[in-house]
Protein backbone atom coordinates (compact mmCIF):
# COMPACT_ATOMS: atom_id res chain seq x y z
CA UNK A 1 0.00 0.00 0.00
CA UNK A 2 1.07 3.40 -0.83
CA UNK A 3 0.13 6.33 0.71
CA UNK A 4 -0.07 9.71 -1.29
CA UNK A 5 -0.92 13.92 -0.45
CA UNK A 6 -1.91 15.79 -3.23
CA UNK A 7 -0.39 13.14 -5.98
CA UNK A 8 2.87 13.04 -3.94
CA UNK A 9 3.60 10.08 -2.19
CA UNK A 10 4.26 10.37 1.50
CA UNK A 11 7.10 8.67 3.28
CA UNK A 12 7.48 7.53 6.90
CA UNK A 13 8.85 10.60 8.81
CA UNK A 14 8.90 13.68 11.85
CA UNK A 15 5.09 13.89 10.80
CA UNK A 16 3.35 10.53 9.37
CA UNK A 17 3.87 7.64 10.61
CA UNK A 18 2.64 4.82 8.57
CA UNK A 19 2.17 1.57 9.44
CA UNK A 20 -0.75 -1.86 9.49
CA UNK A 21 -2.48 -3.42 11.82
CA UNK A 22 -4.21 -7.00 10.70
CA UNK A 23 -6.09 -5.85 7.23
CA UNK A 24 -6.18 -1.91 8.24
CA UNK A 25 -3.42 -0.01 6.35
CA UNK A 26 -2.67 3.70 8.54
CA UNK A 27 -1.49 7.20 7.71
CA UNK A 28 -1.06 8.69 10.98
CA UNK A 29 -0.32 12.67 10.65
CA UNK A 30 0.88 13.93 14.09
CA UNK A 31 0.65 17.30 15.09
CA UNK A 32 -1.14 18.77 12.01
CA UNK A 33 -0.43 22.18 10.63
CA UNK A 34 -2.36 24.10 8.13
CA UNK A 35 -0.28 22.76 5.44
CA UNK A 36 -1.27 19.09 6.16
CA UNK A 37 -4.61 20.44 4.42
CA UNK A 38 -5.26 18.64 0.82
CA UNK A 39 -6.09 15.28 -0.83
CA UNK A 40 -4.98 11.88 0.81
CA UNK A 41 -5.16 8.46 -1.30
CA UNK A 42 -4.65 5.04 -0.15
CA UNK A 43 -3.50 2.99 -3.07
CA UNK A 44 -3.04 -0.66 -2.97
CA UNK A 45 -2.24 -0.95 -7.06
CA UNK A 46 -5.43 -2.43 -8.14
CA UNK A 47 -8.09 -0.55 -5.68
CA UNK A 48 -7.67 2.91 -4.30
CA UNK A 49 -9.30 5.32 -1.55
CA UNK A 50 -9.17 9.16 -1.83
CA UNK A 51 -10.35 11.95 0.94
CA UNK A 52 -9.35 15.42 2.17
CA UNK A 53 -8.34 16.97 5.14
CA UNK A 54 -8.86 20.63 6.20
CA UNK A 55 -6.98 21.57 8.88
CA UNK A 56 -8.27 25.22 10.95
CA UNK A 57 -6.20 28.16 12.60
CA UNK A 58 -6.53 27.56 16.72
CA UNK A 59 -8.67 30.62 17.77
CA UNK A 60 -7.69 32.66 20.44
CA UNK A 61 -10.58 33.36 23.26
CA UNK A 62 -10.03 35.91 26.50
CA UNK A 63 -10.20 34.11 29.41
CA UNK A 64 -9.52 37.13 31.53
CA UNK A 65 -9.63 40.35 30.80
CA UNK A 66 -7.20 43.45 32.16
CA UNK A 67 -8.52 45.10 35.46
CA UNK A 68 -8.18 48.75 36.22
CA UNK A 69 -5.43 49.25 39.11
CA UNK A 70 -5.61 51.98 41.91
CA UNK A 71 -2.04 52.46 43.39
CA UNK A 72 0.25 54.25 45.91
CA UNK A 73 2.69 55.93 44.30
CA UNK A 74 6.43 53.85 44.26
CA UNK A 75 4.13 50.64 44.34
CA UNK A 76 4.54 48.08 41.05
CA UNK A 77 1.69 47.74 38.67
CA UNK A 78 1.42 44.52 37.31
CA UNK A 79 -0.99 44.01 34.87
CA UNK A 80 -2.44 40.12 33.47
CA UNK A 81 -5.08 38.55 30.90
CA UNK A 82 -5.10 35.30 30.22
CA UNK A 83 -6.39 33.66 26.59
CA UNK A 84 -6.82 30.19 26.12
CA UNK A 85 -7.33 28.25 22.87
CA UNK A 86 -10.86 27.40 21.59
């Protein structure tokens, strides 16, 4: 079985791991980036299998927003919001 992105064929690597288990034939990608995104075939030479994969941008959300301060002079301000990934 060969394994192919976008009519290139696709290697054992950093990022896919490929590999079978009884009849089932895997492409793992690990830790997908926006340019995993495109057309993946499974081709055994006589049959083949075709999908895609769209791979999104993480959004950023605030968590916690910034809070007014009210001071002594010769005090620190410290200031903090916190995001966290949708």
């Amino acid at each position: 079985v060969r394994w192919f992105k976008n009519g290139s064929e696709l290697k054992p690597g950093k990022n896919y791991r490929i590999y079978s288990t009884g009849r089932k034939r895997i492409c793992q990608i690990l830790q997908c980036s926006l340019a995993d995104s495109g057309i993946y075939k499974c081709d055994t030479g006589e049959l083949n299998t075709s999908c895609s994969l769209e791979v999104y941008e993480h959004k950023l959300e605030m968590v916690h927003d910034l809070e007014d301060l009210y001071i002594q002079e010769d005090q620190n301000a410290v200031f903090m919001c916190e995001v966290s990934l949708a």
